[in-house]
Protein backbone atom coordinates (compact mmCIF):
# COMPACT_ATOMS: atom_id res chain seq x y z
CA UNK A 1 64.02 18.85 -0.08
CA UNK A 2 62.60 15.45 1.16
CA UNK A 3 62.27 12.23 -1.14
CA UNK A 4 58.81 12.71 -0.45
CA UNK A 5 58.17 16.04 -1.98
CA UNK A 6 60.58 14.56 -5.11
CA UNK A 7 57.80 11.41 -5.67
CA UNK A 8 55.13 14.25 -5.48
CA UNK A 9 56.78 16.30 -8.29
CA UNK A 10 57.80 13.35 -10.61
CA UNK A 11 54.34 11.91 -9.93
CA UNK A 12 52.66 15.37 -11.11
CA UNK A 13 54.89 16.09 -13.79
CA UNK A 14 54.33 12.73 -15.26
CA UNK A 15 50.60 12.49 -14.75
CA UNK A 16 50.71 16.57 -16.66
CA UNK A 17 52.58 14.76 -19.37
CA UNK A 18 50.12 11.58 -19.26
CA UNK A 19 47.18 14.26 -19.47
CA UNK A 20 49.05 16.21 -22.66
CA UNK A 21 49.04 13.15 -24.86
CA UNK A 22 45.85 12.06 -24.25
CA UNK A 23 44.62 15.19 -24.95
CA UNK A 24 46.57 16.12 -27.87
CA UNK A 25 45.82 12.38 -29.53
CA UNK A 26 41.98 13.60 -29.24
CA UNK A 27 41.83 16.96 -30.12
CA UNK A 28 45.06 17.41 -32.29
CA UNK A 29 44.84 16.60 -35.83
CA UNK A 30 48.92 16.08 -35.69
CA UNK A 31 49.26 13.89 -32.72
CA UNK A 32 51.50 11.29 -34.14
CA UNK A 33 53.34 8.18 -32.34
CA UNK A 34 55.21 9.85 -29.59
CA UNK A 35 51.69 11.46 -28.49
CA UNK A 36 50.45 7.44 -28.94
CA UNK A 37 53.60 5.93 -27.06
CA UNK A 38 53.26 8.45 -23.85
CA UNK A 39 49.16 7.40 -23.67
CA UNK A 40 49.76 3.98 -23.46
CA UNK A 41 53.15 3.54 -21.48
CA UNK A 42 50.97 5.39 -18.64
CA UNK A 43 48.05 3.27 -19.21
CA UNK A 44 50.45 0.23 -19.12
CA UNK A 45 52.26 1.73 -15.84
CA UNK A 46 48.29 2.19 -14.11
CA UNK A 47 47.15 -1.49 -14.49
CA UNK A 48 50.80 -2.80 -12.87
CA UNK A 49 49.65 -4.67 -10.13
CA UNK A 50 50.86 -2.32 -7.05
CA UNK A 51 48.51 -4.24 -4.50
CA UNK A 52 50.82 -7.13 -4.57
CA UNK A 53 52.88 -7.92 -1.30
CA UNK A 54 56.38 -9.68 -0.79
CA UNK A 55 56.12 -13.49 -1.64
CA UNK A 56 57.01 -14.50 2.17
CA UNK A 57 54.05 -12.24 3.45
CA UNK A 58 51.32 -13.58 1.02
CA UNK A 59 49.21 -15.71 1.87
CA UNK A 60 48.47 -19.34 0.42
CA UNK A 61 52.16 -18.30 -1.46
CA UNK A 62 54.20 -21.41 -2.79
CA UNK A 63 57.34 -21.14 -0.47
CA UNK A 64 61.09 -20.30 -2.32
CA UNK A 65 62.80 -24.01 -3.57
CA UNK A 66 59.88 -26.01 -3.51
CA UNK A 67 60.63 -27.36 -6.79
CA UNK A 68 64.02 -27.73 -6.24
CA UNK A 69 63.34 -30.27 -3.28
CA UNK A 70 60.62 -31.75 -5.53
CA UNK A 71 63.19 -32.65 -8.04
CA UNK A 72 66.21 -33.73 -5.60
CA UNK A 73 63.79 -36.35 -3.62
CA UNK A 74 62.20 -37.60 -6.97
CA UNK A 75 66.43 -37.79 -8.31
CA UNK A 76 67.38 -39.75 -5.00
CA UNK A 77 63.79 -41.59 -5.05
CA UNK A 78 64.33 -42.99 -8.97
CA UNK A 79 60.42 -41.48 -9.77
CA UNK A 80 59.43 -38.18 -11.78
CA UNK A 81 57.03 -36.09 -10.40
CA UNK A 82 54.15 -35.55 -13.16
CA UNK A 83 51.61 -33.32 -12.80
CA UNK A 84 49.09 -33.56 -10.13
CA UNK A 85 51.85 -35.17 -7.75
CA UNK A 86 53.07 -33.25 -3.92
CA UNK A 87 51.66 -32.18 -1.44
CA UNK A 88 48.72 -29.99 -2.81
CA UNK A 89 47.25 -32.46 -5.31
């Protein structure tokens, strides 16, 4: 069995379970919190921002110890950087 046919499953089983709570918190007079908890977690999991790419690939990204170097050459410099100061201000 591949990993892709496994993601398929999980995805369907969890999108049948997704579908259950919602269902049963609108039609059921019983649906309590673990109906509730289910509805949301999946809503929470579907507004995750899965479009987003690797900081090094994005584009415009701040690059990786930026502020570090901000705050060694202010140190060695005797100045603080306050806001609006570097290189994009």
């Amino acid at each position: 069995m591949s990993w892709r046919t496994v993601r398929r499953g999980a995805a369907l089983g969890l999108g049948v379970l997704w579908w259950w709570a919602v269902l049963r918190l609108v039609l059921a007079s019983g649906a309590g919190v673990v109906e509730a908890g289910v509805a949301v977690g999946g809503w929470g999991l579907s507004v995750l921002p899965v479009h987003c790419v690797p900081k090094g690939r994005a584009a415009g990204a701040v690059g990786t110890g930026r502020l570090l170097r901000a705050l060694v050459a202010s140190a060695e410099s005797g100045t603080r950087p306050g806001p609006g100061s570097g290189p994009s201000a």
